[in-house]
N, C-alpha and C. Protein backbone atom coordinates (compact mmCIF):
# COMPACT_ATOMS: atom_id res chain seq x y z
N UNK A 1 130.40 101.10 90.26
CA UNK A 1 130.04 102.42 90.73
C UNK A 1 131.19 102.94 91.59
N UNK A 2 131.63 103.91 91.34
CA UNK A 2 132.61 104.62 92.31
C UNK A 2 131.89 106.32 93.06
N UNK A 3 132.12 106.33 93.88
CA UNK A 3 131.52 108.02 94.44
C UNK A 3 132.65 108.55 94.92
N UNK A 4 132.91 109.56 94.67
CA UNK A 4 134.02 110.95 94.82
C UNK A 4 133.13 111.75 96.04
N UNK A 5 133.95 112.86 96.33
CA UNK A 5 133.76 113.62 97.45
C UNK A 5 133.28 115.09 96.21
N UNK A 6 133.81 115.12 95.32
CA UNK A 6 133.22 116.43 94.47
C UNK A 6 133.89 116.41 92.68
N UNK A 7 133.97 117.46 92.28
CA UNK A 7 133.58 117.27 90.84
C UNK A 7 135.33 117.38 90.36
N UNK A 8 136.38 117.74 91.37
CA UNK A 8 137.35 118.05 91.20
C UNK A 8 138.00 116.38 90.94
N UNK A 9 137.52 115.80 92.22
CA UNK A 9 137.51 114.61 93.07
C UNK A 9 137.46 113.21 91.54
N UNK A 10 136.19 113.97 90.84
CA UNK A 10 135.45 112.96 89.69
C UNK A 10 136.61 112.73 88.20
N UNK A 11 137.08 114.62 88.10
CA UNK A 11 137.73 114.37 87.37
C UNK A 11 139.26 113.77 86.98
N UNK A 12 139.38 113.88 88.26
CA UNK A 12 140.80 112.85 88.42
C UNK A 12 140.45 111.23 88.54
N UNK A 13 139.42 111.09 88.95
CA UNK A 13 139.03 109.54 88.71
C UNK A 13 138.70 109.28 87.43
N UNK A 14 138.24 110.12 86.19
CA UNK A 14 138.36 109.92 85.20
C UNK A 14 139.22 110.16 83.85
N UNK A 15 139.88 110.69 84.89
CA UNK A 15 141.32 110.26 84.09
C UNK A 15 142.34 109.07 84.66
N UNK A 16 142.40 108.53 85.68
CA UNK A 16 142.96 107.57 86.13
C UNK A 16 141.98 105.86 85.30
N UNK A 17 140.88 105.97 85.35
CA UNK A 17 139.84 104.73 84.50
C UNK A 17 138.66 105.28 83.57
N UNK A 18 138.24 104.11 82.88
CA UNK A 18 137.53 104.28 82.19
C UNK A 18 135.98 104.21 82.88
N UNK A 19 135.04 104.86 82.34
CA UNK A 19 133.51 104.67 82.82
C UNK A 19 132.76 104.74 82.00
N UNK A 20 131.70 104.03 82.36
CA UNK A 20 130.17 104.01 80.84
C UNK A 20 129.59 105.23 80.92
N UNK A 21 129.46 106.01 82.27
CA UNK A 21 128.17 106.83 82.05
C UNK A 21 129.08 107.69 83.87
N UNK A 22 128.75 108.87 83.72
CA UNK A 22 128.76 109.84 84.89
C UNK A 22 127.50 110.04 85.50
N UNK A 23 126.92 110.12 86.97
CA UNK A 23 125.89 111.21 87.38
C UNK A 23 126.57 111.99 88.34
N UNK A 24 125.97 113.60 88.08
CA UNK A 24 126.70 114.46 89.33
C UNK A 24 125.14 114.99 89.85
N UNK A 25 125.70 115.85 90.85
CA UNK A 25 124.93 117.16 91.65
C UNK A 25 125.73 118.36 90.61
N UNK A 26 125.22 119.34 90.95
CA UNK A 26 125.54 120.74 90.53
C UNK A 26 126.57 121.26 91.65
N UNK A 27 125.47 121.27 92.91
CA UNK A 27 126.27 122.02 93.65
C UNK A 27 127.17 120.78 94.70
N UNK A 28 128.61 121.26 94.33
CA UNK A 28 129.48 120.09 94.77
C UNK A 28 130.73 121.42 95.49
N UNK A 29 131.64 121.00 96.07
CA UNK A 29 132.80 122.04 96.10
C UNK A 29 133.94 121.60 95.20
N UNK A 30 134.49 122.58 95.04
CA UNK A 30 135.75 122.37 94.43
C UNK A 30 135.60 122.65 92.55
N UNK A 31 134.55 122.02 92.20
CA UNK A 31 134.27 122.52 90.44
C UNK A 31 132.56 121.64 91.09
N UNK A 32 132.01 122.92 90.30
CA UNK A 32 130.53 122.22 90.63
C UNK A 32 130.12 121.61 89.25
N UNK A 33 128.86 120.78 89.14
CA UNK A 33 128.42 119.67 88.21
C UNK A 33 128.55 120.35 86.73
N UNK A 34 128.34 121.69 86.74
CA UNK A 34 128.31 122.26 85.50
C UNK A 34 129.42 122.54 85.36
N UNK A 35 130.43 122.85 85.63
CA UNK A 35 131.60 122.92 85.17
C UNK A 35 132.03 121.39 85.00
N UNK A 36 131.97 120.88 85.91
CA UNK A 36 132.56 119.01 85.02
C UNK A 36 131.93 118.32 84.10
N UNK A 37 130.70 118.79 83.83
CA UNK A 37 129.58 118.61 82.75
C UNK A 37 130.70 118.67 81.65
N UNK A 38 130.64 120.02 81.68
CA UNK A 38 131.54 121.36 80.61
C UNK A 38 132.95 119.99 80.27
N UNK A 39 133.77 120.08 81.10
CA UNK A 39 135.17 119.79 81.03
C UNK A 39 135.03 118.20 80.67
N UNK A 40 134.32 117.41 80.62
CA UNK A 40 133.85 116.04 80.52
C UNK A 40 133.69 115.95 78.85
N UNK A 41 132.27 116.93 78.99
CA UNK A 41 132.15 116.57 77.02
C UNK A 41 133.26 117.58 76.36
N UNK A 42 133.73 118.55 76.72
CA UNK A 42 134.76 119.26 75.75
C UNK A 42 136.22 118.16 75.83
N UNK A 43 136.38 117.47 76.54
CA UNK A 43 137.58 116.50 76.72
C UNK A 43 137.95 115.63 75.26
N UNK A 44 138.61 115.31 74.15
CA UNK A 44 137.96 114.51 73.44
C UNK A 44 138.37 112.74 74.09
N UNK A 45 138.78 112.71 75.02
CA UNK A 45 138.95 111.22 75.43
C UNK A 45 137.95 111.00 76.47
N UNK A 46 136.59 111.93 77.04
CA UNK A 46 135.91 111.88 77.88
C UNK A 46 134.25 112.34 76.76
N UNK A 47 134.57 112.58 76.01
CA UNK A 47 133.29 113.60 75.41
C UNK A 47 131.76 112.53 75.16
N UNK A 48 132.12 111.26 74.95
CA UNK A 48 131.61 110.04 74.88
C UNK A 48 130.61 109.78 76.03
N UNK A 49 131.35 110.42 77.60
CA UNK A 49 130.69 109.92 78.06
C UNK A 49 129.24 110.65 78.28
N UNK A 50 128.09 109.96 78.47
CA UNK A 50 126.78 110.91 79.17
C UNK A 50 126.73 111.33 80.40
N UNK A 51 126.58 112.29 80.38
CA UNK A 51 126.01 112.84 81.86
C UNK A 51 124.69 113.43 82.59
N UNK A 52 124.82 112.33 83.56
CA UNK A 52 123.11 112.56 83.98
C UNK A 52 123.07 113.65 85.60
N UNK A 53 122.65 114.89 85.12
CA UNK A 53 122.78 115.63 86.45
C UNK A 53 121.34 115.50 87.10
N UNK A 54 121.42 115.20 88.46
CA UNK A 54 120.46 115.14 89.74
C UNK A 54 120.84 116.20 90.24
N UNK A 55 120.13 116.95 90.59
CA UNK A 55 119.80 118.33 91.53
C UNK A 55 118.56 119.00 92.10
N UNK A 56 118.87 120.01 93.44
CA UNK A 56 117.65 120.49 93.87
C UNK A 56 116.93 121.61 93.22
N UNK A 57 118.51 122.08 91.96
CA UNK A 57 117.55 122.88 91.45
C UNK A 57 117.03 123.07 90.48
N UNK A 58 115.64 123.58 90.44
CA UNK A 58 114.58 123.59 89.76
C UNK A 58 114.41 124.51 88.81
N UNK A 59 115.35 125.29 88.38
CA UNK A 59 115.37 126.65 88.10
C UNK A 59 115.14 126.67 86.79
N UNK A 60 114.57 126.83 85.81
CA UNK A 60 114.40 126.68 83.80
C UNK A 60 116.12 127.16 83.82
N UNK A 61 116.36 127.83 84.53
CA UNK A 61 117.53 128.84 83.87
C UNK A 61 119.05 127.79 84.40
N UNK A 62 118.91 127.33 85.44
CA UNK A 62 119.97 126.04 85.99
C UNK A 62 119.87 124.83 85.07
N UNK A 63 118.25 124.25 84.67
CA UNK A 63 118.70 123.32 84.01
C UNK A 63 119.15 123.43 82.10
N UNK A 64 118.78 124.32 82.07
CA UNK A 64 119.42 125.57 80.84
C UNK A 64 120.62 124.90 81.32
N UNK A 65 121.46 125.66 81.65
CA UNK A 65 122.96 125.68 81.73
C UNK A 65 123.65 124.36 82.08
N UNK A 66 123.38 123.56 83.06
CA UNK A 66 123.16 122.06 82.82
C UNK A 66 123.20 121.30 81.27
N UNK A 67 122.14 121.26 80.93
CA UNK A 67 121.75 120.61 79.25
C UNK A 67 123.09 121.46 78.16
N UNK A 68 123.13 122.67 78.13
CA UNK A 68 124.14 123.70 77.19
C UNK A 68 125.47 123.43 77.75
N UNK A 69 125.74 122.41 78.88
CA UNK A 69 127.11 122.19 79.03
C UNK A 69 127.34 120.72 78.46
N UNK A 70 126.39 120.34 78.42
CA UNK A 70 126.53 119.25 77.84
C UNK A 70 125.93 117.74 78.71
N UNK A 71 124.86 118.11 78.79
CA UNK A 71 124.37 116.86 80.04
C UNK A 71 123.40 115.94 79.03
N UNK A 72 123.46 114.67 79.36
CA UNK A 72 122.60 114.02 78.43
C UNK A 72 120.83 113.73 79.04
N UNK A 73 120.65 114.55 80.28
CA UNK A 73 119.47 114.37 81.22
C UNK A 73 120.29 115.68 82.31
N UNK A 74 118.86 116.03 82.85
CA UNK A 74 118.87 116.92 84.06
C UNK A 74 117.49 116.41 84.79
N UNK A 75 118.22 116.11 85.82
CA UNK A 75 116.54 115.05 87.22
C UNK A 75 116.70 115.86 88.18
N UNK A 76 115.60 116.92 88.76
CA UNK A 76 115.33 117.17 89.80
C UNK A 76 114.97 116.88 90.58
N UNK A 77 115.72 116.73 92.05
CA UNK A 77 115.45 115.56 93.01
C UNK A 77 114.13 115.23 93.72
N UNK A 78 112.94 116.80 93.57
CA UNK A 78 111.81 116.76 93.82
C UNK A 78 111.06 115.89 93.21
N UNK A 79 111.36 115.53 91.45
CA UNK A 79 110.79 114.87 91.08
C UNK A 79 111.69 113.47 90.57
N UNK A 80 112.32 112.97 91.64
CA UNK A 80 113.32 111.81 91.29
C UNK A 80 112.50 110.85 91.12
N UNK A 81 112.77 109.81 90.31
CA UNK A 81 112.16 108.42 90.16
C UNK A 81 112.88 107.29 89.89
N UNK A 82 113.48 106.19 90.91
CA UNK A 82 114.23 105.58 90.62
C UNK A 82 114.41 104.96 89.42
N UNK A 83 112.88 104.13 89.13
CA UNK A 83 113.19 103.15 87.80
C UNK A 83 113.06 104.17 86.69
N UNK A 84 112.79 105.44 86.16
CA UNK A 84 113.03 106.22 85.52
C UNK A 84 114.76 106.42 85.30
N UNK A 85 115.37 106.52 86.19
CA UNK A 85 116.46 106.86 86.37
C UNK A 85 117.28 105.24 85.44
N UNK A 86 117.19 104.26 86.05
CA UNK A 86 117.39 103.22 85.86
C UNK A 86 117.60 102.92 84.04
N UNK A 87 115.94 103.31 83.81
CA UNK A 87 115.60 103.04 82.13
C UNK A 87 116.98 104.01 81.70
N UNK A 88 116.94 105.44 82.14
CA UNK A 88 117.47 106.17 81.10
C UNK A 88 119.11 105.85 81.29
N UNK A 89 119.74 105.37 82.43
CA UNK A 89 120.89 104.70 82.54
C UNK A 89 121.43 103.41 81.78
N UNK A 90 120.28 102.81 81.40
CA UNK A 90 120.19 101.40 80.46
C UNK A 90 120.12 101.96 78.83
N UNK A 91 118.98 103.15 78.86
CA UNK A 91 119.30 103.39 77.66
C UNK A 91 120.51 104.32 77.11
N UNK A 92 121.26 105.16 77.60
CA UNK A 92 122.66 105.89 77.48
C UNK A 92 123.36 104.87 77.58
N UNK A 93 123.25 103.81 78.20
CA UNK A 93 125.11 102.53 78.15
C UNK A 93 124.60 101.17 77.54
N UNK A 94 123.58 101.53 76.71
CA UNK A 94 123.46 100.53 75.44
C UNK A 94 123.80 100.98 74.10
């Protein structure tokens, strides 16, 4: 597991190594979750990977844009569940 300070932060760590699986926030500074969503799967040496966005927001229309950038899950933190989280992390890096 590695944690960055933001999404700018993420994508230079993934270009420096390899990783099984990404999770972001949305709202981050510097490039927020949907834009590294975006720049992650359009990459073709990154497009592989899944991305699981956690956020506060709840919005149909946020996690719209989330999923259409390319997220393989969108978890709202109201309704977070660890071992949920867990399964769907086991099942994306199997």
């Amino acid at each position: 597991v590695v944690a960055v300070a933001d999404g700018a932060a993420a994508l230079a760590e993934l270009a420096r190594r390899d990783f099984d699986l990404v999770v972001t926030d949305i709202e981050m500074p510097h490039l927020d979750g949907v834009a590294l969503t975006r720049a992650i799967t359009t990459d073709a040496r990154t497009a592989h990977l899944p991305v699981i966005i956690i956020t506060s927001l709840a919005k149909e229309e946020d996690r719209r844009r989330g999923l259409e950038a390319g997220a393989a899950a969108y978890i709202v933190k109201s309704a977070f569940d660890q071992e949920n989280l867990l399964d769907l992390v086991d099942r994306l890096t199997t």
